[in-house]
PDB file of N, CA and C in Angstrom:
ATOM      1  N   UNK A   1       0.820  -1.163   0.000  1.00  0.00           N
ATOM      2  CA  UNK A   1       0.000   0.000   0.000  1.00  0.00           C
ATOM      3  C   UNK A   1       0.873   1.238   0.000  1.00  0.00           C
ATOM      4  N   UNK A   2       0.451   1.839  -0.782  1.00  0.00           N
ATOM      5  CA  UNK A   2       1.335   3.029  -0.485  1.00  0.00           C
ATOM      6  C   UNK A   2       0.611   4.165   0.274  1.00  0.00           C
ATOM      7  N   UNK A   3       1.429   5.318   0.732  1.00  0.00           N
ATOM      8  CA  UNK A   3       0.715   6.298   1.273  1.00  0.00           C
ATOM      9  C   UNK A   3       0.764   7.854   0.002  1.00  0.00           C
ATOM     10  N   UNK A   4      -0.244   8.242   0.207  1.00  0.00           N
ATOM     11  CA  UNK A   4      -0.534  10.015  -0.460  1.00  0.00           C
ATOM     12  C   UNK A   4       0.287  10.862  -0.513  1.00  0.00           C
ATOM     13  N   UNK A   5       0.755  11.331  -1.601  1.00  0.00           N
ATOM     14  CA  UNK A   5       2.207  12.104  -0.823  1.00  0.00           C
ATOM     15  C   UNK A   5       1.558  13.369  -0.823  1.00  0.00           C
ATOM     16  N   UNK A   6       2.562  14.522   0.200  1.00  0.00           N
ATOM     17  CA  UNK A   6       2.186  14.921   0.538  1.00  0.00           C
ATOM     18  C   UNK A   6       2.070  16.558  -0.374  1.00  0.00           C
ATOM     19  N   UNK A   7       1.289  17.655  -0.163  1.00  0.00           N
ATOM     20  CA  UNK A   7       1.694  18.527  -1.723  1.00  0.00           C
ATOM     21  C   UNK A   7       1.936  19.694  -0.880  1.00  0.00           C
ATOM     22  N   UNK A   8       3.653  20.213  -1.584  1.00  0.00           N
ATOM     23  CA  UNK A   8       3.939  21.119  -0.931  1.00  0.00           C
ATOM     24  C   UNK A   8       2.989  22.537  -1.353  1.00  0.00           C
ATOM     25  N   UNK A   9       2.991  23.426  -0.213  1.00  0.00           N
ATOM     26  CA  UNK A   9       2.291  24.642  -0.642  1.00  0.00           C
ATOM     27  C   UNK A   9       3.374  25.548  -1.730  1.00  0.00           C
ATOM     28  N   UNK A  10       2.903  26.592  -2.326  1.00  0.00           N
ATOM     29  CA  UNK A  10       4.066  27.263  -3.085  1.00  0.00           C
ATOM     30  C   UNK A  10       4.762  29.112  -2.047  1.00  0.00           C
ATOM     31  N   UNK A  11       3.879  28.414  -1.035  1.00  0.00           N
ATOM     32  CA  UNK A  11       4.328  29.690  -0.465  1.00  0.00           C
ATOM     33  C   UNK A  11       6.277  29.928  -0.535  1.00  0.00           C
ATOM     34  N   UNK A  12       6.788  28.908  -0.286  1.00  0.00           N
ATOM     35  CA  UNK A  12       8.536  29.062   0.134  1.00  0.00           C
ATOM     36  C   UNK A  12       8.871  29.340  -1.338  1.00  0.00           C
ATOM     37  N   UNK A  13       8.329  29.329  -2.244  1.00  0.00           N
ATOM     38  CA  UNK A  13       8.719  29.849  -3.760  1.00  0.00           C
ATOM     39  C   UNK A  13       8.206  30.864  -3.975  1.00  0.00           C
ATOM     40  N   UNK A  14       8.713  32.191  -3.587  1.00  0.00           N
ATOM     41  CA  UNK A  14       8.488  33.368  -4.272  1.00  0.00           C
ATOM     42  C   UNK A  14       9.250  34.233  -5.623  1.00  0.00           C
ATOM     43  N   UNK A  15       8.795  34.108  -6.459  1.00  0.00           N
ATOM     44  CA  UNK A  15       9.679  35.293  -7.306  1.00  0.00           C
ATOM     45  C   UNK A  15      11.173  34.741  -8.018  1.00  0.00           C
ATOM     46  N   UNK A  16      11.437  33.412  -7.777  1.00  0.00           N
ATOM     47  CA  UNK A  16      12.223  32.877  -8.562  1.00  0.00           C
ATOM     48  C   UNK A  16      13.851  32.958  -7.532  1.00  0.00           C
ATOM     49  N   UNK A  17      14.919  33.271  -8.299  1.00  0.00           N
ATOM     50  CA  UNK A  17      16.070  33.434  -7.539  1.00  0.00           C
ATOM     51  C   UNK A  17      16.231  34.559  -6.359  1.00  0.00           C
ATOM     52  N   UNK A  18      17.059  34.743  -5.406  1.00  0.00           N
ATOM     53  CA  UNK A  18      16.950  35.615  -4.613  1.00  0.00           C
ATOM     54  C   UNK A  18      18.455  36.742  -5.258  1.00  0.00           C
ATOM     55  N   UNK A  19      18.152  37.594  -5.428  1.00  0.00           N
ATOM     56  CA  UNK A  19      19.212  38.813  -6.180  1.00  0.00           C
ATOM     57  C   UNK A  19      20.160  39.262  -5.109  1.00  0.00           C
ATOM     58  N   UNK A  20      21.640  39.335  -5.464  1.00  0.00           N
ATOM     59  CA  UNK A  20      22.348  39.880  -4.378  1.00  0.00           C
ATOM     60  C   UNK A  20      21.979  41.803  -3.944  1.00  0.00           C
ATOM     61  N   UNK A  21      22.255  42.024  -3.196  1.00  0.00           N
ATOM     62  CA  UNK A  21      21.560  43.269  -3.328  1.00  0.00           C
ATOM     63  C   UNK A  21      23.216  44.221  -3.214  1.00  0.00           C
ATOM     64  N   UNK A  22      23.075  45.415  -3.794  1.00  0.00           N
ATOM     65  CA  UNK A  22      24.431  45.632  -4.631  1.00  0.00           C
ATOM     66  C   UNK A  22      25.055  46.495  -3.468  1.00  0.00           C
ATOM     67  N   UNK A  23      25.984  47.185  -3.484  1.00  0.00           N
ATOM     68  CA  UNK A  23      26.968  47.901  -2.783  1.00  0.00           C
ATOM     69  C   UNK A  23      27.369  48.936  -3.169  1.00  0.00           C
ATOM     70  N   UNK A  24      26.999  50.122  -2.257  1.00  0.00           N
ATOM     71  CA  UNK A  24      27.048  51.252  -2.503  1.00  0.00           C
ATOM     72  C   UNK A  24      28.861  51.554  -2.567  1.00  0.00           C
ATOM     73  N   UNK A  25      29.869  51.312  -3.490  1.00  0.00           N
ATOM     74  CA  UNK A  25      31.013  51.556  -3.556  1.00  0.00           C
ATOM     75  C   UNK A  25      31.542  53.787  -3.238  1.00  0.00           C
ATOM     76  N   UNK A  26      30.562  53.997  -3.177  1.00  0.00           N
ATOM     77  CA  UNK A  26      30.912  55.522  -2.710  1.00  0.00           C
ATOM     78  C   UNK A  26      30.523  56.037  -2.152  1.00  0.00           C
ATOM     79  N   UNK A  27      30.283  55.252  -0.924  1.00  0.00           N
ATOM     80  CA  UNK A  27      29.416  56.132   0.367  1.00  0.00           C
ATOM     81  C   UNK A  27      30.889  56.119   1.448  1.00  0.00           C
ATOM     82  N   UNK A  28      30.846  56.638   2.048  1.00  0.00           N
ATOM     83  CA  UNK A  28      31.468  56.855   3.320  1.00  0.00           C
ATOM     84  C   UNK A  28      32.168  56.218   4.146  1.00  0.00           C
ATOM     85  N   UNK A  29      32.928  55.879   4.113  1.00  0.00           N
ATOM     86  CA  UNK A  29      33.849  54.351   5.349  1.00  0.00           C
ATOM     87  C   UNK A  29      33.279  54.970   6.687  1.00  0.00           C
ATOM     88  N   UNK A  30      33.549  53.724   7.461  1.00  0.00           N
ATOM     89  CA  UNK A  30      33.312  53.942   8.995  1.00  0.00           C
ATOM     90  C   UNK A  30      35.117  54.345   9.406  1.00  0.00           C
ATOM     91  N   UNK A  31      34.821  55.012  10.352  1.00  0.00           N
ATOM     92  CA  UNK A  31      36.082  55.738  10.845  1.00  0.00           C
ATOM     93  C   UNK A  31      37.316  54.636  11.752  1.00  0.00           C
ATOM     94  N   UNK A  32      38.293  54.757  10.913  1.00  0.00           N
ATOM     95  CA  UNK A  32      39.357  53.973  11.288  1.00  0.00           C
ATOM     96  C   UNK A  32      39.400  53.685  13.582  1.00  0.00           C
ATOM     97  N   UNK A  33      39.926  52.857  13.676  1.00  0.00           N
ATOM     98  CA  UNK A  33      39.787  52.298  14.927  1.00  0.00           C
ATOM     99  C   UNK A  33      41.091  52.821  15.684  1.00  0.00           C
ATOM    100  N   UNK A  34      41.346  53.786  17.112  1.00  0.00           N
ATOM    101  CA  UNK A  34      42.501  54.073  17.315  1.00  0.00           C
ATOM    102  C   UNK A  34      43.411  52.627  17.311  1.00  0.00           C
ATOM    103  N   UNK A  35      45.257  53.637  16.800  1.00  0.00           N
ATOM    104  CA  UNK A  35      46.141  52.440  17.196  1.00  0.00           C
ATOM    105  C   UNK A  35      46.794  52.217  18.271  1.00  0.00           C
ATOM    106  N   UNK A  36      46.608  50.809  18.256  1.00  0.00           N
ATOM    107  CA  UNK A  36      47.330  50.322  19.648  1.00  0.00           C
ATOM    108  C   UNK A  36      48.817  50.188  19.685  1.00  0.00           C
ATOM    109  N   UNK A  37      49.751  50.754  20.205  1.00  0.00           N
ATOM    110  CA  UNK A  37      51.154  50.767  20.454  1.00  0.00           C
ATOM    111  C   UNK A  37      51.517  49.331  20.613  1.00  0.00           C
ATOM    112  N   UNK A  38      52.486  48.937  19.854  1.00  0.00           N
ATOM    113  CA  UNK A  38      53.172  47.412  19.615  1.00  0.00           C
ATOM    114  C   UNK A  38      54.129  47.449  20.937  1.00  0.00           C
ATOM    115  N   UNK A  39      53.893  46.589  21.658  1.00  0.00           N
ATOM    116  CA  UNK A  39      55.394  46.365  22.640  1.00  0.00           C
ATOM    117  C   UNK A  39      56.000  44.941  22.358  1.00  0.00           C
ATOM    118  N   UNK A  40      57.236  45.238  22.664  1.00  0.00           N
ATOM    119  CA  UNK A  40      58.055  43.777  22.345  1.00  0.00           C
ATOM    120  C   UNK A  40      58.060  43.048  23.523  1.00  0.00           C
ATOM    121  N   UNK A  41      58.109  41.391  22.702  1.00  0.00           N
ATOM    122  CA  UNK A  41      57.793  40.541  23.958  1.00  0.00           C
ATOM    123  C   UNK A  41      59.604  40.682  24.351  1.00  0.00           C
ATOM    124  N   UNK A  42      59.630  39.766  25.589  1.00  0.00           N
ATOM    125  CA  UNK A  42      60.223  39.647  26.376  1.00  0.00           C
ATOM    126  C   UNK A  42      61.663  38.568  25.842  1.00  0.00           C
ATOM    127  N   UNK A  43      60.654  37.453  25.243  1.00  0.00           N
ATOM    128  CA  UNK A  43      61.271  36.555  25.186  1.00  0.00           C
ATOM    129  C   UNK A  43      59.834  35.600  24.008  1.00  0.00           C
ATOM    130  N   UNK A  44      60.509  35.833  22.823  1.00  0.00           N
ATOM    131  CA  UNK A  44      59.325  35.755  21.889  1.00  0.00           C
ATOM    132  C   UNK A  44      59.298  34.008  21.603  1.00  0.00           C
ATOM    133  N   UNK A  45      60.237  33.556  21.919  1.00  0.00           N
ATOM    134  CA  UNK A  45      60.800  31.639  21.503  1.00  0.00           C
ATOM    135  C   UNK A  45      59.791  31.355  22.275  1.00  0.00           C
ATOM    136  N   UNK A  46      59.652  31.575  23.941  1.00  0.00           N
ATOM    137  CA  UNK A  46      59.256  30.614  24.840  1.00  0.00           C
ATOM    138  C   UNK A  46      57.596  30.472  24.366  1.00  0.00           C
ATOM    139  N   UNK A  47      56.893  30.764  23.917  1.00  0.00           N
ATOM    140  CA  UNK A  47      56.245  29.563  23.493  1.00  0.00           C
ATOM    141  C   UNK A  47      56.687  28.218  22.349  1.00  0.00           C
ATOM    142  N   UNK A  48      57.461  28.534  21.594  1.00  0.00           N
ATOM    143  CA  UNK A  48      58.167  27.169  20.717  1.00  0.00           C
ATOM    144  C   UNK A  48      59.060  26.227  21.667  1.00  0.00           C
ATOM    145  N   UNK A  49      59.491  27.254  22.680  1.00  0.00           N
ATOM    146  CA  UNK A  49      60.699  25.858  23.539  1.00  0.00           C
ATOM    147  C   UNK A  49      59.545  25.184  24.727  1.00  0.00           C
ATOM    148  N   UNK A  50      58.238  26.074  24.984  1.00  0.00           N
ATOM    149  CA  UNK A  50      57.704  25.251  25.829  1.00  0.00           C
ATOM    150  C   UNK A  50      56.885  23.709  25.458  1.00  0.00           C
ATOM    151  N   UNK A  51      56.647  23.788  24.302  1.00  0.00           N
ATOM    152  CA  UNK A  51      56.132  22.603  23.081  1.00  0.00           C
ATOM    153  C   UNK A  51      56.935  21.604  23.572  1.00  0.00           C
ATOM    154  N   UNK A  52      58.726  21.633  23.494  1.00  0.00           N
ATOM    155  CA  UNK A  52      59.699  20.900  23.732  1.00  0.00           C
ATOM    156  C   UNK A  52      59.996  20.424  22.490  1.00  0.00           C
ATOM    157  N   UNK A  53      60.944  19.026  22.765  1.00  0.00           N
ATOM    158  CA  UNK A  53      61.900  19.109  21.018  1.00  0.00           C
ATOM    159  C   UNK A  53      60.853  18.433  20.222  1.00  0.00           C
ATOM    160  N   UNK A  54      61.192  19.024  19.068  1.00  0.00           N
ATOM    161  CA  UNK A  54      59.881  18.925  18.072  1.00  0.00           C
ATOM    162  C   UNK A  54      60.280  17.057  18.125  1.00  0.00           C
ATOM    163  N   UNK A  55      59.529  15.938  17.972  1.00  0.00           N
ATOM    164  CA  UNK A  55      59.814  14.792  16.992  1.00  0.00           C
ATOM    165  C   UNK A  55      60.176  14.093  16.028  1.00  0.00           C
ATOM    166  N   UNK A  56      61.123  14.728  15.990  1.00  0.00           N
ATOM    167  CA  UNK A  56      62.264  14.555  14.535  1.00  0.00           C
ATOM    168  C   UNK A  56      63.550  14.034  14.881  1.00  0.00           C
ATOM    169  N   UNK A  57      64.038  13.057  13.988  1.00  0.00           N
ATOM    170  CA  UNK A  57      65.327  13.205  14.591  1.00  0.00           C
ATOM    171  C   UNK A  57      66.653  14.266  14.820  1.00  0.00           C
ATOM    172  N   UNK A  58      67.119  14.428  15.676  1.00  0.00           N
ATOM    173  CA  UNK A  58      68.013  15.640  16.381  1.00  0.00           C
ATOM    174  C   UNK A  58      66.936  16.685  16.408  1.00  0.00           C
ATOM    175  N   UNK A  59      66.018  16.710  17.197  1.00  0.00           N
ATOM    176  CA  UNK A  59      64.958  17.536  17.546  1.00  0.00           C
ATOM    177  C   UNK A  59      65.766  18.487  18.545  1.00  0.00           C
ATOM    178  N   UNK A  60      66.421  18.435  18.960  1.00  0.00           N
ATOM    179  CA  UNK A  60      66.809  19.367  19.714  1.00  0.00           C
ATOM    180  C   UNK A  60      67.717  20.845  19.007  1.00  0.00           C
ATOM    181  N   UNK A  61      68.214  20.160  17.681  1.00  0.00           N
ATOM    182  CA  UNK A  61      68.838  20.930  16.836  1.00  0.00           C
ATOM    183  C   UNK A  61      67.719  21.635  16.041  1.00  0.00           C
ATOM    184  N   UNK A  62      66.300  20.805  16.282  1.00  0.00           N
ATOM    185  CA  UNK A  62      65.378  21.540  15.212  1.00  0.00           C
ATOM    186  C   UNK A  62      64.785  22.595  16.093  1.00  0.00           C
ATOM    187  N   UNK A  63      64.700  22.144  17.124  1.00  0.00           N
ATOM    188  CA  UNK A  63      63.759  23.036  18.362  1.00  0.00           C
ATOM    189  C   UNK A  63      64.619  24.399  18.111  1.00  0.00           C
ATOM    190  N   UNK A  64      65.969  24.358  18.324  1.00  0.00           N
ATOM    191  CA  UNK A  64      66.627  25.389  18.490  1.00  0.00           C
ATOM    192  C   UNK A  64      66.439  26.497  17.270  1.00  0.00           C
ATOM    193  N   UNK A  65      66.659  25.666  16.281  1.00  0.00           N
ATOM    194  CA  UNK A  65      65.981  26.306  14.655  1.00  0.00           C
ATOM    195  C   UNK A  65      64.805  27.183  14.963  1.00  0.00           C
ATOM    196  N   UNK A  66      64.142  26.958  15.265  1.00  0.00           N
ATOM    197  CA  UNK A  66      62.687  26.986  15.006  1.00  0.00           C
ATOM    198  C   UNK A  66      62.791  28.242  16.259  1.00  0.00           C
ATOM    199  N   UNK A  67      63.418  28.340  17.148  1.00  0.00           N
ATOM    200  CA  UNK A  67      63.254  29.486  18.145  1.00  0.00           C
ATOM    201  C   UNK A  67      64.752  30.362  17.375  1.00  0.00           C
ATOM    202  N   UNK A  68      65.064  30.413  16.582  1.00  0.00           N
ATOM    203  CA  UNK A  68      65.724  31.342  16.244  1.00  0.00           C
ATOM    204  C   UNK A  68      65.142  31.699  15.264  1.00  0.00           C
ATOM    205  N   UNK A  69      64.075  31.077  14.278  1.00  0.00           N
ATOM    206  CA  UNK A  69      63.214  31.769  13.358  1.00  0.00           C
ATOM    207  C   UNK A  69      62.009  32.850  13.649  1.00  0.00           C
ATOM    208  N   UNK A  70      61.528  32.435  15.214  1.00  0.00           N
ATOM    209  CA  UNK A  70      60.697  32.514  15.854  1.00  0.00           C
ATOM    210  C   UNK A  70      61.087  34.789  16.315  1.00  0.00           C
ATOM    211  N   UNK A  71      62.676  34.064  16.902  1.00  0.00           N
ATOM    212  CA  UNK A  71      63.333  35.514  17.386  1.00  0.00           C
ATOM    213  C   UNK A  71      63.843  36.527  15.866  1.00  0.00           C
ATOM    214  N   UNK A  72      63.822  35.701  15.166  1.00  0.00           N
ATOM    215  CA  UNK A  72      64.164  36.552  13.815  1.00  0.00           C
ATOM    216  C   UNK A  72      62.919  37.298  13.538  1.00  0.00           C
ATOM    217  N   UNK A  73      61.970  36.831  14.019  1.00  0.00           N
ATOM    218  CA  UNK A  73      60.700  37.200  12.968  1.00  0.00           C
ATOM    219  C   UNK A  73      60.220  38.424  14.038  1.00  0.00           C
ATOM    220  N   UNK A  74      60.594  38.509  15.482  1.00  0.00           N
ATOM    221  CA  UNK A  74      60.431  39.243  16.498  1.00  0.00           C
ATOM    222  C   UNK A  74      60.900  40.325  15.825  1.00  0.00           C
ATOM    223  N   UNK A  75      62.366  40.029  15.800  1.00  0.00           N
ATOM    224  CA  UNK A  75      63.041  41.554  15.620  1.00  0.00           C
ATOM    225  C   UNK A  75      62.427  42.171  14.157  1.00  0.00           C
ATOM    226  N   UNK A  76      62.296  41.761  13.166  1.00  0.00           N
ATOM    227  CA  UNK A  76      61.809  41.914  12.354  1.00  0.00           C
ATOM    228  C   UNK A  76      60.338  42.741  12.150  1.00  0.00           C
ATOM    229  N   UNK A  77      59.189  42.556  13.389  1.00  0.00           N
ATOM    230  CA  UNK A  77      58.395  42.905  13.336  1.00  0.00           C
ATOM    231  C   UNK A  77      58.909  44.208  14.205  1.00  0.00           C
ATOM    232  N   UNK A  78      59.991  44.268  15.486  1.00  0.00           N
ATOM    233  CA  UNK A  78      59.837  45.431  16.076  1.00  0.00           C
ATOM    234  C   UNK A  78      60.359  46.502  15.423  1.00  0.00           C
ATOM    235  N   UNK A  79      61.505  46.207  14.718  1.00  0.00           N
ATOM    236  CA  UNK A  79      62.157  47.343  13.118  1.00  0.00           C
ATOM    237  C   UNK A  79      60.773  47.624  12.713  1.00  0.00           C
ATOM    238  N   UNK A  80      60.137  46.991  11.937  1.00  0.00           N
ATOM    239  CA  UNK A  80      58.773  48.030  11.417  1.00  0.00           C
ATOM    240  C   UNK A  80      57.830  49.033  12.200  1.00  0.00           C
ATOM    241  N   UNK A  81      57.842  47.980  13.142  1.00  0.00           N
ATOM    242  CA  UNK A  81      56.897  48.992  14.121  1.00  0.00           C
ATOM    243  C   UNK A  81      57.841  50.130  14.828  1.00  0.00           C
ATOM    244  N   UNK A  82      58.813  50.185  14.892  1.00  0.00           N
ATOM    245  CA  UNK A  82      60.485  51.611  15.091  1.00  0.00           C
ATOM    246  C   UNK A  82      59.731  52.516  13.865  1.00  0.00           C
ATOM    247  N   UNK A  83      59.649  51.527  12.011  1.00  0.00           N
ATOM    248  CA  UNK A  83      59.600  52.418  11.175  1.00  0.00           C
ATOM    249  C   UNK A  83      58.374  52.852  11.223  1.00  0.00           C
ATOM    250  N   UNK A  84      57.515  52.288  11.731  1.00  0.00           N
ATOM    251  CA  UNK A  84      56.210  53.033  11.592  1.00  0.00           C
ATOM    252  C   UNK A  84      55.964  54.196  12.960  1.00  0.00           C
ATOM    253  N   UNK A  85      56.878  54.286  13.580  1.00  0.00           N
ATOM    254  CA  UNK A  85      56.744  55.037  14.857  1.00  0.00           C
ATOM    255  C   UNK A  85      55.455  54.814  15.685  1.00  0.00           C
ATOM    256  N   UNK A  86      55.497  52.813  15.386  1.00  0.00           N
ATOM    257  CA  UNK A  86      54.316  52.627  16.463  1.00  0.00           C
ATOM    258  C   UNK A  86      54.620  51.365  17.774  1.00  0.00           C
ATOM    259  N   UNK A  87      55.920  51.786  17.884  1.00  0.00           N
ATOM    260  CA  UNK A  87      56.521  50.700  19.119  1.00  0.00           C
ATOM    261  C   UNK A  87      56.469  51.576  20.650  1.00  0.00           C
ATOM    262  N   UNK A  88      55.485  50.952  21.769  1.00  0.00           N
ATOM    263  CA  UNK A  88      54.855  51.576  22.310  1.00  0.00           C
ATOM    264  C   UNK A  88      56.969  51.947  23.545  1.00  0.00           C
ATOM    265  N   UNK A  89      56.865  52.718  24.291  1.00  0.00           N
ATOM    266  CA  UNK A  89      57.936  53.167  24.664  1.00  0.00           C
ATOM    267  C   UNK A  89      58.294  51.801  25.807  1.00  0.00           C
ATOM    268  N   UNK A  90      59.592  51.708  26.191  1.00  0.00           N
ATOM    269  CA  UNK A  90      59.828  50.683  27.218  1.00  0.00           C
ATOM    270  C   UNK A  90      59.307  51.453  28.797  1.00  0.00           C
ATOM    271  N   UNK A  91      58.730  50.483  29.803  1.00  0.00           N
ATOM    272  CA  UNK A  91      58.533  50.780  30.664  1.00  0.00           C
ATOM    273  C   UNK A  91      59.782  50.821  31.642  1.00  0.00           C
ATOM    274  N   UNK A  92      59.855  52.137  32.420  1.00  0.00           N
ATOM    275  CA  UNK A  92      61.546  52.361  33.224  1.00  0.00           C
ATOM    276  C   UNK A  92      60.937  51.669  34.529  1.00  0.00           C
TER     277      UNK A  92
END
């Protein structure tokens, strides 16, 4: 026996596709967000040496790698933020 199937209403079909609705490309930006002064960490590795030696063999030679890429990329970011004159001052 089978059962009646059932007939959908057409209400959830209105009007065919739904249209993206467009973007006003020349209205007004919202106003930039103040900036926050960059301070340098302390000691930028110790989260990579707290992981411990990666699982590789001579992991200890890689660990060390990997926290000198870690401190490269430190100094690297605090030079920009020097050039952008947005490295917040050291606390005396």
């Amino acid at each position: 026996m089978s059962r009646p199937q059932r007939q959908r209403s057409n209400s959830s079909r209105r009007g065919g596709p739904v249209r993206p609705t467009t973007a006003d490309i020349w209205r007004e930006p919202a106003p930039l967000p103040d900036i926050d002064m960059i301070t340098v960490a302390d000691d930028p590795s110790a989260l990579v040496r707290s992981l411990g030696e990666p699982p590789v063999p001579d992991g200890s030679s890689a660990g060390e790698r990997f926290a000198m890429v870690v401190d490269r990329a430190a100094a690297i970011a605090a030079a920009l933020a020097l050039s952008a004159e947005l490295l917040a001052d050291e606390p005396d």
